[in-house]
PDB file of N, CA and C in Angstrom:
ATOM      1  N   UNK A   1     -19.484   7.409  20.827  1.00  0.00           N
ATOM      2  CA  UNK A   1     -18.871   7.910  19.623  1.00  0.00           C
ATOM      3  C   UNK A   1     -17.477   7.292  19.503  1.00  0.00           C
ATOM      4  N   UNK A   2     -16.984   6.593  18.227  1.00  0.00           N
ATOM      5  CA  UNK A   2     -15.775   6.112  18.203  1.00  0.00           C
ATOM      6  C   UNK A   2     -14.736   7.153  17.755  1.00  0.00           C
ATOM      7  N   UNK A   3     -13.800   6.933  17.804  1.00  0.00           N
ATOM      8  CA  UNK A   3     -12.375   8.024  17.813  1.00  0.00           C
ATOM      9  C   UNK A   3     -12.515   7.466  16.354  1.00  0.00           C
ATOM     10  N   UNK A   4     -11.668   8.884  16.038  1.00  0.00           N
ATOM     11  CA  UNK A   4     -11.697   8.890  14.607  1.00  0.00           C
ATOM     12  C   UNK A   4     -10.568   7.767  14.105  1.00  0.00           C
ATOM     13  N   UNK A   5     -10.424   7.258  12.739  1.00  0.00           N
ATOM     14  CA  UNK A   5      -9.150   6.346  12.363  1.00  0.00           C
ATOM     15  C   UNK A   5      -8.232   7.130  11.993  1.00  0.00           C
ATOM     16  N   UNK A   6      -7.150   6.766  12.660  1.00  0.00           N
ATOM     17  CA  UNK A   6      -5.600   7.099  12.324  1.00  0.00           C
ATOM     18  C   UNK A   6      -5.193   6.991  10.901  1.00  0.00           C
ATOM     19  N   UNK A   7      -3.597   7.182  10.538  1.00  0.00           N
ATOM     20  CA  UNK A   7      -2.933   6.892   9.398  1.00  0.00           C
ATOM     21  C   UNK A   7      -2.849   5.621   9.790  1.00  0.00           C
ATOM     22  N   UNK A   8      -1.954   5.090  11.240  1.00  0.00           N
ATOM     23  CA  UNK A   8      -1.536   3.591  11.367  1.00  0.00           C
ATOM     24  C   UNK A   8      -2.403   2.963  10.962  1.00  0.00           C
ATOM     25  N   UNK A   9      -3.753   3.206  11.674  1.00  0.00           N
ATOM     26  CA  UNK A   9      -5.068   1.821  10.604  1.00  0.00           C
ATOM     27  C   UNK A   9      -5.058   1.739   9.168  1.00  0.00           C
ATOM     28  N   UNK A  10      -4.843   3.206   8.509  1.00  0.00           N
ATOM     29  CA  UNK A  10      -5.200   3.074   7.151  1.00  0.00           C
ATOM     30  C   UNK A  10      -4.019   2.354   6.169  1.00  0.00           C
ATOM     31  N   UNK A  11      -3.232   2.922   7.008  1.00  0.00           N
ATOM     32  CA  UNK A  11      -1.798   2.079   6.486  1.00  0.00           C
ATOM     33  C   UNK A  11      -1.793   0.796   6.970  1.00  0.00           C
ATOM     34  N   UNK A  12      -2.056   0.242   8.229  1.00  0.00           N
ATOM     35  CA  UNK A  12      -2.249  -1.350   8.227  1.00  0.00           C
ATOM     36  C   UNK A  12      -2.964  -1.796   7.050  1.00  0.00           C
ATOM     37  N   UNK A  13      -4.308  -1.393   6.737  1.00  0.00           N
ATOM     38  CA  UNK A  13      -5.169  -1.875   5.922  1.00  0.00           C
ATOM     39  C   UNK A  13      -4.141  -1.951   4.498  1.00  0.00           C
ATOM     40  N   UNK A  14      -3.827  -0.894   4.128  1.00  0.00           N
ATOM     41  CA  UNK A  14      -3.092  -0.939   2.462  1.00  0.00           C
ATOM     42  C   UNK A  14      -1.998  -1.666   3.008  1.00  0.00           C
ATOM     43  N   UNK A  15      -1.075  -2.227   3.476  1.00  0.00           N
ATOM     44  CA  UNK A  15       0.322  -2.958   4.087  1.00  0.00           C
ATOM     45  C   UNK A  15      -0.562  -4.285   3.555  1.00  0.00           C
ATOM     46  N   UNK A  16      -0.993  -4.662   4.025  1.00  0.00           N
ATOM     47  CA  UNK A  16      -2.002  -6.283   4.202  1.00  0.00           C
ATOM     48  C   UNK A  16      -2.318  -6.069   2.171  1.00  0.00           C
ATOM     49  N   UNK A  17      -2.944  -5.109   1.982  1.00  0.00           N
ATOM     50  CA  UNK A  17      -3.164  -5.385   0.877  1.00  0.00           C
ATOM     51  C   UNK A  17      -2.251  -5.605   0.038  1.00  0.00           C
ATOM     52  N   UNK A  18      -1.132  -4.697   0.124  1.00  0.00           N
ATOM     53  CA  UNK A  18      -0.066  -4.184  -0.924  1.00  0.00           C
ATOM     54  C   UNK A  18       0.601  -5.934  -0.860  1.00  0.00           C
ATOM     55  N   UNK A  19       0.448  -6.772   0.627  1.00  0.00           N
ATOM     56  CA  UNK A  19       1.162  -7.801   0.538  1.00  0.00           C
ATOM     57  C   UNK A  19       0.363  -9.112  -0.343  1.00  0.00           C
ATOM     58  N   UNK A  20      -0.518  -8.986  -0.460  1.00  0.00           N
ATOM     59  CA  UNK A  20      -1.211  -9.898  -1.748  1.00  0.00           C
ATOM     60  C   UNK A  20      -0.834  -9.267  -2.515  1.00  0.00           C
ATOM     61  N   UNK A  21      -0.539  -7.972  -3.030  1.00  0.00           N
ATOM     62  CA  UNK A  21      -0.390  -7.649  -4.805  1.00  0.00           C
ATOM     63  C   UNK A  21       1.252  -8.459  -4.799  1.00  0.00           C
ATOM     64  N   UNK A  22       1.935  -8.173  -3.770  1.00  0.00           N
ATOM     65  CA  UNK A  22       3.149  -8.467  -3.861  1.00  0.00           C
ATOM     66  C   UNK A  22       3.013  -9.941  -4.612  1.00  0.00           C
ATOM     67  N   UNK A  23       2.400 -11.201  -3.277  1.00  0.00           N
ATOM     68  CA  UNK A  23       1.969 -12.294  -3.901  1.00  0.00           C
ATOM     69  C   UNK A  23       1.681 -12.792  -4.860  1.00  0.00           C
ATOM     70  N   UNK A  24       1.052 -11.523  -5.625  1.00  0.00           N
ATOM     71  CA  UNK A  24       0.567 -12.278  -7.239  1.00  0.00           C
ATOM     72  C   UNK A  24       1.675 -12.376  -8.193  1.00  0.00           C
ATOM     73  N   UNK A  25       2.531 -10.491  -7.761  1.00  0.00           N
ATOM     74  CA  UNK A  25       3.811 -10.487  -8.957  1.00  0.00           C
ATOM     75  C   UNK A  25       4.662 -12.052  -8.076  1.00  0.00           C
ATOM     76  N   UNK A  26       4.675 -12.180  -7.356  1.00  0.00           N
ATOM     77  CA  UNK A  26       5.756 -13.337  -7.140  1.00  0.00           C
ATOM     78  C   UNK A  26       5.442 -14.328  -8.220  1.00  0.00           C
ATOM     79  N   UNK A  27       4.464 -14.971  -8.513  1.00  0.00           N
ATOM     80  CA  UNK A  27       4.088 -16.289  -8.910  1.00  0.00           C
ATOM     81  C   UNK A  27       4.945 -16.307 -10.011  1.00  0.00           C
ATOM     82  N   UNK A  28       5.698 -14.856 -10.807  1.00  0.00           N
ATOM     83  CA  UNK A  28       6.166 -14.935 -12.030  1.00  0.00           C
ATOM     84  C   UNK A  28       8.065 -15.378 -11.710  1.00  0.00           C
ATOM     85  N   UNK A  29       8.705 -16.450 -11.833  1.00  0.00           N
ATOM     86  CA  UNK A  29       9.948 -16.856 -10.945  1.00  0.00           C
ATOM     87  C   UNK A  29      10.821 -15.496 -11.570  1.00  0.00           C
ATOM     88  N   UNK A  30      10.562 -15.412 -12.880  1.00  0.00           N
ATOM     89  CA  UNK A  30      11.821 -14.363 -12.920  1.00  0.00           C
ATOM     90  C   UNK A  30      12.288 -13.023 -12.078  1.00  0.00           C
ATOM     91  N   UNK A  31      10.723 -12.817 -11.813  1.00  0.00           N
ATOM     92  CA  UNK A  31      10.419 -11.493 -10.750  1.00  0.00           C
ATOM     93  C   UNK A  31      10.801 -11.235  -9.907  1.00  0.00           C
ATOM     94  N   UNK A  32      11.090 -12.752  -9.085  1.00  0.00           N
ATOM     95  CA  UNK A  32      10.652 -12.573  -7.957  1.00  0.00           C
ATOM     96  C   UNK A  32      12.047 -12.070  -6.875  1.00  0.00           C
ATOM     97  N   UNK A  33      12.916 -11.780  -7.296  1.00  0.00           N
ATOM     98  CA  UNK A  33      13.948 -10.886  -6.561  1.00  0.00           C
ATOM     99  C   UNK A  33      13.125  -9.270  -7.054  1.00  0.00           C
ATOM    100  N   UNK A  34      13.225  -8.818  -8.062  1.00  0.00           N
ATOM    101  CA  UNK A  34      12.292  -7.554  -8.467  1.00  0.00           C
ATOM    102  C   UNK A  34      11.728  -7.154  -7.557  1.00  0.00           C
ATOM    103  N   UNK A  35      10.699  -8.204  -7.526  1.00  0.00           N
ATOM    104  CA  UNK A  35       9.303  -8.075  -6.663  1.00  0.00           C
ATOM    105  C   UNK A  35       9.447  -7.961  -5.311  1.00  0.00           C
ATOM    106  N   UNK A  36      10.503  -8.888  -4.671  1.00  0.00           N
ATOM    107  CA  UNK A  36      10.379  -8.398  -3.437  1.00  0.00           C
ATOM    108  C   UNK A  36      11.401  -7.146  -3.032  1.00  0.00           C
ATOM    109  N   UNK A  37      12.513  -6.789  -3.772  1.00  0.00           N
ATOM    110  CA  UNK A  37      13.203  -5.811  -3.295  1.00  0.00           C
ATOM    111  C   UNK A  37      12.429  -4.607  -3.153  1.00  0.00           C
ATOM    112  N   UNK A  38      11.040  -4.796  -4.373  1.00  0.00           N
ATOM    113  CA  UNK A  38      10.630  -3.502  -4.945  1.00  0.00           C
ATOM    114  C   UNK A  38       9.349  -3.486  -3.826  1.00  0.00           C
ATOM    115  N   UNK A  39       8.888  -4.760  -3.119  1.00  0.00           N
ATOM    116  CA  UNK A  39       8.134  -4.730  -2.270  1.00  0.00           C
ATOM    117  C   UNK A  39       8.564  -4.078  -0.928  1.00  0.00           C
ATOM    118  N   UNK A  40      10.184  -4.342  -0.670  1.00  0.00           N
ATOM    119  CA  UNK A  40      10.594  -4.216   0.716  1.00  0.00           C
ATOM    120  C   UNK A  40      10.708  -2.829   0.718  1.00  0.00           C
ATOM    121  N   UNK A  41      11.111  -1.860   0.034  1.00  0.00           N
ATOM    122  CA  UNK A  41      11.547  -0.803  -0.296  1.00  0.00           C
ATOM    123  C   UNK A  41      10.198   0.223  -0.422  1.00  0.00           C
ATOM    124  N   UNK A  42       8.732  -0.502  -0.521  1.00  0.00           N
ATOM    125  CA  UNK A  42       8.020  -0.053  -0.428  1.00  0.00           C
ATOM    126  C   UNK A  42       7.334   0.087   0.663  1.00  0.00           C
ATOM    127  N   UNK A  43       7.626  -0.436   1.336  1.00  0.00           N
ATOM    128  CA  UNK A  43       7.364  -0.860   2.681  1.00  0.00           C
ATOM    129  C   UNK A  43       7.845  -0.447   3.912  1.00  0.00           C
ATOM    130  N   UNK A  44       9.013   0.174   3.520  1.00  0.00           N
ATOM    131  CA  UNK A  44       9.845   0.539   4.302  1.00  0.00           C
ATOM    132  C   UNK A  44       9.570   1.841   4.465  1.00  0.00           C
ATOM    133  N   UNK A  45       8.891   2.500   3.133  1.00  0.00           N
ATOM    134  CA  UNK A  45       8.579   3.556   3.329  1.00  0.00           C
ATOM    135  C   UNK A  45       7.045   4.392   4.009  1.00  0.00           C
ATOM    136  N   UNK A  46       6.405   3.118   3.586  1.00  0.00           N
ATOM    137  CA  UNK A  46       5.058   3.045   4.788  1.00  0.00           C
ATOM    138  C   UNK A  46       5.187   2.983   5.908  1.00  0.00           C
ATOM    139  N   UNK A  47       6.295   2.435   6.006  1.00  0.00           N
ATOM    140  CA  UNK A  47       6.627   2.361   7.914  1.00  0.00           C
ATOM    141  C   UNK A  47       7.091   3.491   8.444  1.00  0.00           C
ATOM    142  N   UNK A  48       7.903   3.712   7.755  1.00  0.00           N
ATOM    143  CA  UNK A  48       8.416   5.759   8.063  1.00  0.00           C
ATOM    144  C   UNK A  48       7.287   6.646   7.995  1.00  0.00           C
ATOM    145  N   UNK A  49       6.402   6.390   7.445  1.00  0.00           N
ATOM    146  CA  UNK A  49       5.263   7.689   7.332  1.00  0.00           C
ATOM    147  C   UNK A  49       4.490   7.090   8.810  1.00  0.00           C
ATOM    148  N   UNK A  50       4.150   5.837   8.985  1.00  0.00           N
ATOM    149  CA  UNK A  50       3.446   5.078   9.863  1.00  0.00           C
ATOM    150  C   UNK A  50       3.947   5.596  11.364  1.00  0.00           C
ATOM    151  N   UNK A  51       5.416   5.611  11.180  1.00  0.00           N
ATOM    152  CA  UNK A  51       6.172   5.759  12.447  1.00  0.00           C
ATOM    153  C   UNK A  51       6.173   7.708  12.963  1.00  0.00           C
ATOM    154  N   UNK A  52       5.996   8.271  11.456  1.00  0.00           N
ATOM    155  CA  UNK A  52       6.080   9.601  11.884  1.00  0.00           C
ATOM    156  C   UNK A  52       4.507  10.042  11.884  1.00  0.00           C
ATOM    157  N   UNK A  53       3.744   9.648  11.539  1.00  0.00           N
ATOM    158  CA  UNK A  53       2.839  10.245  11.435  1.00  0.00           C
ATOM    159  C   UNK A  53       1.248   9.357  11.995  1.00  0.00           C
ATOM    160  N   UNK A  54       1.524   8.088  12.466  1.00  0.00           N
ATOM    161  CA  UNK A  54       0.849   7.121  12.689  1.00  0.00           C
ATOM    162  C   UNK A  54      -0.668   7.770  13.561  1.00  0.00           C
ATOM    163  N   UNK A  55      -0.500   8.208  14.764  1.00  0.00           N
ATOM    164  CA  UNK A  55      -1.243   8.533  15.109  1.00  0.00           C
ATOM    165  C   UNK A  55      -2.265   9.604  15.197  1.00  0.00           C
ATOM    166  N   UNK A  56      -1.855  10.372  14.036  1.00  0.00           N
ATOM    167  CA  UNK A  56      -2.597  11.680  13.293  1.00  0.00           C
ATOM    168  C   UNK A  56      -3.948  11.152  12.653  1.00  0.00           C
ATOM    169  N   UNK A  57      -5.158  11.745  12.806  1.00  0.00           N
ATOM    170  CA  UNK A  57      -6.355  11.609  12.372  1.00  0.00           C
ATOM    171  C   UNK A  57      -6.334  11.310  10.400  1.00  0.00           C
ATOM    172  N   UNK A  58      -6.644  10.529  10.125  1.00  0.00           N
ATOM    173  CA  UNK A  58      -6.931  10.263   8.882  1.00  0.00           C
ATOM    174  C   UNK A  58      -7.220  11.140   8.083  1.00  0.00           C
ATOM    175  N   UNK A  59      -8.789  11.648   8.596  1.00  0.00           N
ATOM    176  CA  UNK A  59      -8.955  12.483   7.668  1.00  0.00           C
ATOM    177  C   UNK A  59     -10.111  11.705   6.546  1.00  0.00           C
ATOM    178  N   UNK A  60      -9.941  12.444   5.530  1.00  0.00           N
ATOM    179  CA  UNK A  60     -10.819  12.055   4.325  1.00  0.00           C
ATOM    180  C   UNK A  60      -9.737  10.917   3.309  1.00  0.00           C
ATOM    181  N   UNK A  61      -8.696  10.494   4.351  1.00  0.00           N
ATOM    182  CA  UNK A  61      -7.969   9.499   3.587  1.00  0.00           C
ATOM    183  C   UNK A  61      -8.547   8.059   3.166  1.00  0.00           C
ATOM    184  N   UNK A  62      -8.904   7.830   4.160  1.00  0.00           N
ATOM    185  CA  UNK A  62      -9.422   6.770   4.403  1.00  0.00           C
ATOM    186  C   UNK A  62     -10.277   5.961   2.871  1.00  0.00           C
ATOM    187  N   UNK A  63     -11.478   6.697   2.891  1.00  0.00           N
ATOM    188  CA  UNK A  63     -11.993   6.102   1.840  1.00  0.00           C
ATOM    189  C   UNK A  63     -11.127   6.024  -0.081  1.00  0.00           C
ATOM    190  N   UNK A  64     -10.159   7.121   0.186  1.00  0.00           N
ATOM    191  CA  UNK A  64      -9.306   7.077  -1.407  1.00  0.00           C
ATOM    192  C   UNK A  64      -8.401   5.806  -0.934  1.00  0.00           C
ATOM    193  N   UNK A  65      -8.004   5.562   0.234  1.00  0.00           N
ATOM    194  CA  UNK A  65      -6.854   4.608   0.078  1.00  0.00           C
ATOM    195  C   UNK A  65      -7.996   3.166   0.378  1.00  0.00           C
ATOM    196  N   UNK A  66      -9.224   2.901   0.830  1.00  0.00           N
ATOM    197  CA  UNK A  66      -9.738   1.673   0.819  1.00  0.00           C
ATOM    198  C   UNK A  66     -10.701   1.592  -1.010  1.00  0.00           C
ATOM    199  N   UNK A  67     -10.627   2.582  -1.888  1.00  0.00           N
ATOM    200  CA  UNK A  67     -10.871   2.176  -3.077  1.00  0.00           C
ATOM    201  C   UNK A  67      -9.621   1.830  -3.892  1.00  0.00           C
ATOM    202  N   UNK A  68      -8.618   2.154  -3.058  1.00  0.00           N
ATOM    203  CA  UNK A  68      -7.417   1.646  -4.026  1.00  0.00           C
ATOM    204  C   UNK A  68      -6.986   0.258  -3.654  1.00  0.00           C
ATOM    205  N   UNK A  69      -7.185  -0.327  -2.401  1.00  0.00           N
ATOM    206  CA  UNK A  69      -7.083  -1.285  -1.927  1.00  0.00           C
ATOM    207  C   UNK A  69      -8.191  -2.457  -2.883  1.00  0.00           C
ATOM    208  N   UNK A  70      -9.529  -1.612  -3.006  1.00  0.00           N
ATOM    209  CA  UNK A  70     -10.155  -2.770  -3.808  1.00  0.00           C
ATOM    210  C   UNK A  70     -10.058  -2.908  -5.233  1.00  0.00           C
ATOM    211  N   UNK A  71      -9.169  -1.822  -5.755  1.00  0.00           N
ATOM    212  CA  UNK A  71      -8.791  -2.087  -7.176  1.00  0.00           C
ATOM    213  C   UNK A  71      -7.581  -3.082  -7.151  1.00  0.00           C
ATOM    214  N   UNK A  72      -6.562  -3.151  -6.184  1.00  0.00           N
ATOM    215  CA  UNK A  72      -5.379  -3.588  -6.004  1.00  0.00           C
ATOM    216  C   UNK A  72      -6.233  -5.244  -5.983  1.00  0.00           C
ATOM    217  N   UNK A  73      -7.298  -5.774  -5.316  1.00  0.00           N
ATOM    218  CA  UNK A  73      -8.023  -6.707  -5.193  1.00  0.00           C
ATOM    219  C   UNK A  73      -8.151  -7.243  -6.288  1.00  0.00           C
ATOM    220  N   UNK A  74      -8.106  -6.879  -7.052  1.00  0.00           N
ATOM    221  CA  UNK A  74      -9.314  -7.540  -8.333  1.00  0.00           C
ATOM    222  C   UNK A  74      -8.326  -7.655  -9.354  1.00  0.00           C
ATOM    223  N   UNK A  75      -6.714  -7.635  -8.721  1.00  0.00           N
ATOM    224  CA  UNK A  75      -5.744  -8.053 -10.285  1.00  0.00           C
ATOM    225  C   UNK A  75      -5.647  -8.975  -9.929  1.00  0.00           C
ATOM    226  N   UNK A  76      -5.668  -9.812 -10.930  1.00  0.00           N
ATOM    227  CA  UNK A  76      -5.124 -11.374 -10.905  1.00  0.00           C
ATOM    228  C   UNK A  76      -3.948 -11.770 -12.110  1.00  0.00           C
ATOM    229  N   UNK A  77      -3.628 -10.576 -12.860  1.00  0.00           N
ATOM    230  CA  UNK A  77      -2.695 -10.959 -13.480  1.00  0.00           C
ATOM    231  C   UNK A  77      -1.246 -10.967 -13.130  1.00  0.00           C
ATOM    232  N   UNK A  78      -0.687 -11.897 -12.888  1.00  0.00           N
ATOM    233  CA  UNK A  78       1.198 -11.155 -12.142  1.00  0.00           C
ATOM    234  C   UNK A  78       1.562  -9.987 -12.759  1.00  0.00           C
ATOM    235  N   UNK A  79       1.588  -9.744 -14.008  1.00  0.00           N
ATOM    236  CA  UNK A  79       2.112  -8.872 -14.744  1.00  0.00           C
ATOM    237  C   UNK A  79       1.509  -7.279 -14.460  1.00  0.00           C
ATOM    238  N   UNK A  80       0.420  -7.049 -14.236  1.00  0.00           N
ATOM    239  CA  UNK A  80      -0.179  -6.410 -13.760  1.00  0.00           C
ATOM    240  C   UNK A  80      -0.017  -6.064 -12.418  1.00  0.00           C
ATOM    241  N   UNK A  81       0.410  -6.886 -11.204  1.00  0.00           N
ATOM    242  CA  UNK A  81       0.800  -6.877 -10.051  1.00  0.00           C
ATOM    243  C   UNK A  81       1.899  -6.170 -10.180  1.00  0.00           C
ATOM    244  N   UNK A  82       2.654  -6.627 -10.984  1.00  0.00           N
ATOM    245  CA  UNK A  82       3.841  -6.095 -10.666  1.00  0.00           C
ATOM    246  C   UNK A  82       4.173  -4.339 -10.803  1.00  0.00           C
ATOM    247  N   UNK A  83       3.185  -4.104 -12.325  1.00  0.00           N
ATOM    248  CA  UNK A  83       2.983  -2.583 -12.381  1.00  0.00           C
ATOM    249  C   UNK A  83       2.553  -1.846 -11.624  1.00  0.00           C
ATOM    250  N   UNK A  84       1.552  -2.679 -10.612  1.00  0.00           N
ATOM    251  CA  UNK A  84       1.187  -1.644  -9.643  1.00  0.00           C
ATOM    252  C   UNK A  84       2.109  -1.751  -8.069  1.00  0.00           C
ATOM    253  N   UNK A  85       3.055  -2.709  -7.953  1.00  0.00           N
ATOM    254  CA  UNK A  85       3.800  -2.633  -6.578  1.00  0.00           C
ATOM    255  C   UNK A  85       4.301  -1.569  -6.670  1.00  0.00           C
ATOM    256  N   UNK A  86       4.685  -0.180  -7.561  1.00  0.00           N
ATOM    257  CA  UNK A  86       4.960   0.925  -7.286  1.00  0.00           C
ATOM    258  C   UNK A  86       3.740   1.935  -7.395  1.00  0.00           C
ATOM    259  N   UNK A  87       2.677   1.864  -7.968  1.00  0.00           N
ATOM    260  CA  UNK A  87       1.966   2.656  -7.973  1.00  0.00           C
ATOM    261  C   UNK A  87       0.813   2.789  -6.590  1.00  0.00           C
ATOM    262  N   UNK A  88       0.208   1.264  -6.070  1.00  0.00           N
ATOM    263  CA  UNK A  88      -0.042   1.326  -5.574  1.00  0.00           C
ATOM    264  C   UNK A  88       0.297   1.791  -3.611  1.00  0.00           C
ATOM    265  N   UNK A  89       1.458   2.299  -3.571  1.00  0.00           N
ATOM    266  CA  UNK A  89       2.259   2.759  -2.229  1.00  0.00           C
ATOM    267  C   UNK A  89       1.876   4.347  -2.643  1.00  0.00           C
ATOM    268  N   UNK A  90       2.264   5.195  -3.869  1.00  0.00           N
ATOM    269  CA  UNK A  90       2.279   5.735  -4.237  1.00  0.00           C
ATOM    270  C   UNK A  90       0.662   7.025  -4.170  1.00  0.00           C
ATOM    271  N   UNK A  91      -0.027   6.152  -4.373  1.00  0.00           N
ATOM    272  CA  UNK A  91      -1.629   6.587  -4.583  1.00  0.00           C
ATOM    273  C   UNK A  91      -1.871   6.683  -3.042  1.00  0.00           C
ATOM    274  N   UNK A  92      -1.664   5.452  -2.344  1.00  0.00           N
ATOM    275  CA  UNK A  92      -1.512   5.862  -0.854  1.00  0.00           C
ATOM    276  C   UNK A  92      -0.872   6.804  -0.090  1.00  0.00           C
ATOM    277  N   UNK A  93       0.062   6.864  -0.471  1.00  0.00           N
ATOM    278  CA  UNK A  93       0.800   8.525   0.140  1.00  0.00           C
ATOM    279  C   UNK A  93       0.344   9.705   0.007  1.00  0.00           C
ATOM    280  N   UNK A  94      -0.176   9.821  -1.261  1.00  0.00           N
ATOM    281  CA  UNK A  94      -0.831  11.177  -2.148  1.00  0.00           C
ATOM    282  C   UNK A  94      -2.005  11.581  -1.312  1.00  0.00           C
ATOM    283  N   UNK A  95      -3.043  10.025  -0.773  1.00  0.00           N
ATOM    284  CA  UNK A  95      -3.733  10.163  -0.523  1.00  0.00           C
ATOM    285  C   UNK A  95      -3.958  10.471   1.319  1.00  0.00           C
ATOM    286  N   UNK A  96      -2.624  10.363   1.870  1.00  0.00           N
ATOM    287  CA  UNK A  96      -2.461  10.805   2.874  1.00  0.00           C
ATOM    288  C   UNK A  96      -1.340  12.213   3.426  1.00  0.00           C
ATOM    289  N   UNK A  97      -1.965  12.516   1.766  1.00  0.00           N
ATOM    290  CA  UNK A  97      -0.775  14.273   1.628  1.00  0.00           C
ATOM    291  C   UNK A  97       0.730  13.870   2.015  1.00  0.00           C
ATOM    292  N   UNK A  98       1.405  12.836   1.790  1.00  0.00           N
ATOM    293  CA  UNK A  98       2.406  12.951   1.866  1.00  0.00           C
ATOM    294  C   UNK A  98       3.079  13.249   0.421  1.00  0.00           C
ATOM    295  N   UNK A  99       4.762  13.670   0.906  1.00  0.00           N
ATOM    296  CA  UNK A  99       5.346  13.693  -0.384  1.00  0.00           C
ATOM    297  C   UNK A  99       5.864  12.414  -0.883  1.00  0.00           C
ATOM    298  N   UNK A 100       6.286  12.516  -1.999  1.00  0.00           N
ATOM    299  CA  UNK A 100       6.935  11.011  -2.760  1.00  0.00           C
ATOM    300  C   UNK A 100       8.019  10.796  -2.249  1.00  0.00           C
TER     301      UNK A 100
END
């Protein structure tokens, strides 16, 4: 029987993702200070939940934050990227009962 998945996995998994959405808003030059401040800042805050809460059982997180991961997949527009570098951290937290 395997041990159940943590927050740290589920949050590795969305981190990796969130860093391609980042990628796409970059391609736009004006953004791209935006994009990454608004990336780092998002990130920073995954790591704090990661760091406090990392090794706590998932839960029923798992599958809300790997369908958000495959919606986050399938933008290819920068502009669109960019709307979701805040939403998508966001949907992940919710979905691991944290607060905003």
């Amino acid at each position: 029987m395997s041990a159940p998945e943590t927050i740290a996995e589920i949050l590795d998994r969305a981190t990796a993702a969130y860093a391609g959405l980042a990628a796409t808003g970059e391609t736009i030059e004006d953004e791209w200070s935006y994009v990454n401040d608004l990336t780092e800042a998002w990130r920073a805050r995954l790591a704090e939940v990661a760091a406090a809460r990392g090794a706590e059982p998932a839960g029923a997180a798992g599958p809300a934050v790997d369908r958000a991961i495959d919606e986050i997949g399938r933008i290819s527009d920068p502009h669109r990227a960019i709307d979701w570098l805040s939403t998508f951290p966001q949907v992940v937290l919710v979905a691991l009962g944290e607060g905003l």
